[in-house]
N, C-alpha and C. Protein backbone atom coordinates (compact mmCIF):
# COMPACT_ATOMS: atom_id res chain seq x y z
N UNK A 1 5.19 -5.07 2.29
CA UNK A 1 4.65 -3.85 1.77
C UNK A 1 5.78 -3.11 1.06
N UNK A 2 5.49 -2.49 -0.04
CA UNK A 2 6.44 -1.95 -0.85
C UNK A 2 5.63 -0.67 -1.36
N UNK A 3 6.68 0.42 -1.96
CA UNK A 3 5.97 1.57 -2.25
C UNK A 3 5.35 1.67 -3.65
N UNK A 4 5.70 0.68 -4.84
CA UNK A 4 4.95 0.30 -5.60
C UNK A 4 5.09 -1.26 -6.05
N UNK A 5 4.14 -1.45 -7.03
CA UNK A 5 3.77 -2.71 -7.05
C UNK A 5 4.87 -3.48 -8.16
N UNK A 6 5.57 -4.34 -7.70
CA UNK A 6 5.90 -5.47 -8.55
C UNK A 6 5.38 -5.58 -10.02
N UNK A 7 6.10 -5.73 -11.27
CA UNK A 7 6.13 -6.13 -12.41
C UNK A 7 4.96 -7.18 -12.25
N UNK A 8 5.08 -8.39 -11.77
CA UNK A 8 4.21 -9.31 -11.83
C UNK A 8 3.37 -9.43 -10.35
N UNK A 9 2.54 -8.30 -10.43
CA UNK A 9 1.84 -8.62 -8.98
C UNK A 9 0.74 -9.53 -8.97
N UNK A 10 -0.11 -8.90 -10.56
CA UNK A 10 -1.51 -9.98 -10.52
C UNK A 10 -1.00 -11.77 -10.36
N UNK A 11 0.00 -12.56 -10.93
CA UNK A 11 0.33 -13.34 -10.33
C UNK A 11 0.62 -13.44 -8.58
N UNK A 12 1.26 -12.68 -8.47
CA UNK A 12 1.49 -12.55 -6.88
C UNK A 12 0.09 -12.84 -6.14
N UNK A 13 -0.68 -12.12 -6.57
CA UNK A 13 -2.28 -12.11 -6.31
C UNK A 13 -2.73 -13.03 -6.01
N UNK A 14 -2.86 -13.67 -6.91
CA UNK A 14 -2.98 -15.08 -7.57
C UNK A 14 -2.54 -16.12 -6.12
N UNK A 15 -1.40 -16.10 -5.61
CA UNK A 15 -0.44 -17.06 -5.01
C UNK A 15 -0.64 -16.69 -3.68
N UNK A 16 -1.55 -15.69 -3.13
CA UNK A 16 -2.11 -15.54 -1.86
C UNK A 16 -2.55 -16.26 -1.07
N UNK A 17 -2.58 -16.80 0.03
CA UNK A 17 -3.12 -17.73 0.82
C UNK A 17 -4.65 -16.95 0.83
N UNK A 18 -5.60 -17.90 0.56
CA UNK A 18 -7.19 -17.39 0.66
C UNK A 18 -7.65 -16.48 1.96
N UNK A 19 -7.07 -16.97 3.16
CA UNK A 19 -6.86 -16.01 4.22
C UNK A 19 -6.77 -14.69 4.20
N UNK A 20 -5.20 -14.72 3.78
CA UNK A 20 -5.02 -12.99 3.89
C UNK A 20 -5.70 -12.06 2.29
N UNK A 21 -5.97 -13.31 1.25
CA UNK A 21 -6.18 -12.32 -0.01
C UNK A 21 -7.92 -11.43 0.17
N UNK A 22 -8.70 -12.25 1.28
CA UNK A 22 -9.84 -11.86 2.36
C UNK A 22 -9.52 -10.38 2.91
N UNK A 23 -8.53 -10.49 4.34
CA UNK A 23 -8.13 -9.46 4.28
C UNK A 23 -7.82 -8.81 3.09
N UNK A 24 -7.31 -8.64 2.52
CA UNK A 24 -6.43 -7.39 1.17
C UNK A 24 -7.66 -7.12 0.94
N UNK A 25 -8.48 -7.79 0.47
CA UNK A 25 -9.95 -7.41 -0.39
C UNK A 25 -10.73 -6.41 0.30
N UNK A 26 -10.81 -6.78 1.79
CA UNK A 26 -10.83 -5.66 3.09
C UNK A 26 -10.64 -4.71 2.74
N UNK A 27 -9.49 -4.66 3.17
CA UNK A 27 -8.73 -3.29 3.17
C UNK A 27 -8.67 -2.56 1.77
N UNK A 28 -8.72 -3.24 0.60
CA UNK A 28 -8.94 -1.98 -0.80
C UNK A 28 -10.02 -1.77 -0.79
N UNK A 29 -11.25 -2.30 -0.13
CA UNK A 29 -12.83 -2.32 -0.38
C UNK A 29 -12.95 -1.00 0.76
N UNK A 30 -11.58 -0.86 1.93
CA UNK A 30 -11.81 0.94 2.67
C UNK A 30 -11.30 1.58 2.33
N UNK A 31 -10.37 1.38 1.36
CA UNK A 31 -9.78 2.67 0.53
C UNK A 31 -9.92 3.30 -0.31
N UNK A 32 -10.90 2.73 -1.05
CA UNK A 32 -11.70 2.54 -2.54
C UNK A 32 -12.62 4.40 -2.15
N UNK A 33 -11.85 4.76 -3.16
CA UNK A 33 -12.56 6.91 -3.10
C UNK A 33 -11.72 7.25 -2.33
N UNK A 34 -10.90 7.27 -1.72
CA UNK A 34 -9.88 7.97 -1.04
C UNK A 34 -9.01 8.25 -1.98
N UNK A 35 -8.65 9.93 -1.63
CA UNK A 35 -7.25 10.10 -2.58
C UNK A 35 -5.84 9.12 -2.42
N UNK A 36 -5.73 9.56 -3.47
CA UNK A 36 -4.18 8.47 -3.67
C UNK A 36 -3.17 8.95 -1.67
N UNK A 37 -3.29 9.99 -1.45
CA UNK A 37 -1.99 10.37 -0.55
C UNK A 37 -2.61 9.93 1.08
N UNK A 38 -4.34 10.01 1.02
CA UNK A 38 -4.46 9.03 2.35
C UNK A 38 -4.52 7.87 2.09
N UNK A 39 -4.42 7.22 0.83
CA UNK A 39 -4.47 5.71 1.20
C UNK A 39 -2.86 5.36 1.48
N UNK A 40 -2.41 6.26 1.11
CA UNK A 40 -0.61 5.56 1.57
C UNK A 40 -0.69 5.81 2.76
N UNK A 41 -1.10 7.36 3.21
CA UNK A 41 -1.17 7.43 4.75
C UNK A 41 -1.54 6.11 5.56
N UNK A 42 -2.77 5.97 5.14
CA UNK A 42 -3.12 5.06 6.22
C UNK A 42 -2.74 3.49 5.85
N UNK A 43 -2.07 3.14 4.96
CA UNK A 43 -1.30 1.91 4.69
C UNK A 43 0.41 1.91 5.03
N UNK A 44 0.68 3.10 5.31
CA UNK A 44 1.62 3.35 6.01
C UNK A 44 1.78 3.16 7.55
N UNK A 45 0.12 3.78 8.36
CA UNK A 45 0.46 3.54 9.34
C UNK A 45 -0.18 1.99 10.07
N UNK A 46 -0.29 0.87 9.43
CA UNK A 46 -0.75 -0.58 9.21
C UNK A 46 0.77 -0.99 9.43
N UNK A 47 1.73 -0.72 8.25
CA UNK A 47 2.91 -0.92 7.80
C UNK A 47 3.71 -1.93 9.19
N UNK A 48 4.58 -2.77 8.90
CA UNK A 48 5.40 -2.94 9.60
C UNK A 48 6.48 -1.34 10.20
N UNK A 49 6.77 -1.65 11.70
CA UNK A 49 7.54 -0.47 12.04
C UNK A 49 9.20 -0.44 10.62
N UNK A 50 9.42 -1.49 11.16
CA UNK A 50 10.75 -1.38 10.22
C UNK A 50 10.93 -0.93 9.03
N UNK A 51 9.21 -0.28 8.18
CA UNK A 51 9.17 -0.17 6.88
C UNK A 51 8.52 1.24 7.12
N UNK A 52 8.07 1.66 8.02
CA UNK A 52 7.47 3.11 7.45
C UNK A 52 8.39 3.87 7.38
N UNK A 53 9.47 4.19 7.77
CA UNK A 53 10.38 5.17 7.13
C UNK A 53 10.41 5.41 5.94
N UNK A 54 10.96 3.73 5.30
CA UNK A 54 11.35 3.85 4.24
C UNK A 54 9.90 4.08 3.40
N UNK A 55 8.67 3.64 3.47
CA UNK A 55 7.09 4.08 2.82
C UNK A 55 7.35 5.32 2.80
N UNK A 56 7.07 5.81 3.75
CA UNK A 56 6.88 7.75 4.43
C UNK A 56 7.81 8.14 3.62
N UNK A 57 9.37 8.32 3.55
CA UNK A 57 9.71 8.76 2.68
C UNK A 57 9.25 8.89 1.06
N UNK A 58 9.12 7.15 0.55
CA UNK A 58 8.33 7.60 -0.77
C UNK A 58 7.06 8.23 -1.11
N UNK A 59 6.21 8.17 0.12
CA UNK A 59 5.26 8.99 -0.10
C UNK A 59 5.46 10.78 -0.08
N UNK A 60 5.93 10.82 0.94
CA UNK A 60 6.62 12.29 0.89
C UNK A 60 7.25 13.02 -0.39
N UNK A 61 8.36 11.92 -1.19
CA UNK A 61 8.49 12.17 -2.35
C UNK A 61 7.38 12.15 -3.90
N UNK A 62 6.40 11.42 -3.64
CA UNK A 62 5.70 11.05 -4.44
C UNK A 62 4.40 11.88 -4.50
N UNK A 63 3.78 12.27 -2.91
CA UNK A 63 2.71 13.15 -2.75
C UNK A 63 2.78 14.68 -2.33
N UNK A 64 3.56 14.89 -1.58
CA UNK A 64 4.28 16.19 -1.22
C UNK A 64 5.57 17.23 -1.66
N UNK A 65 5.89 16.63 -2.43
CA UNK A 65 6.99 17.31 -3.55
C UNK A 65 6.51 18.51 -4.38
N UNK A 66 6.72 19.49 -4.30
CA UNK A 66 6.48 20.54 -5.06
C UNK A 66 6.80 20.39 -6.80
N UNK A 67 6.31 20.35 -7.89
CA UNK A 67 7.07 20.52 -8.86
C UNK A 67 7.97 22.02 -9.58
């Protein structure tokens, strides 16, 4: 999980094991109308532990930043 997507993701896509690209399809098919700042929320808290810091922070910067 990363806080945005790769240059070449639709390949990435592509190179999914049929398994998990099931899941993924899942999970954007419950996020699908949700604002942009709960779907990080709640793909944040899915996240590996070792990575939500570093998520949470970019979301924090990205959704909660004052301009």
């Amino acid at each position: 999980m990363a806080p945005e997507l790769r240059q070449d993701y639709e390949r990435a896509l592509r190179e999914i094991d049929p398994h998990w690209r099931r899941i993924l399809e899942q999970l954007m098919a419950a996020l699908f109308g949700r604002p942009m700042r709960r779907r990080a929320e709640e793909l944040i808290a899915i996240a590996h532990p070792d990575f939500r810091g570093e998520l949470g922070k970019a979301a924090r910067e990205r959704f909660y930043s004052t301009p």
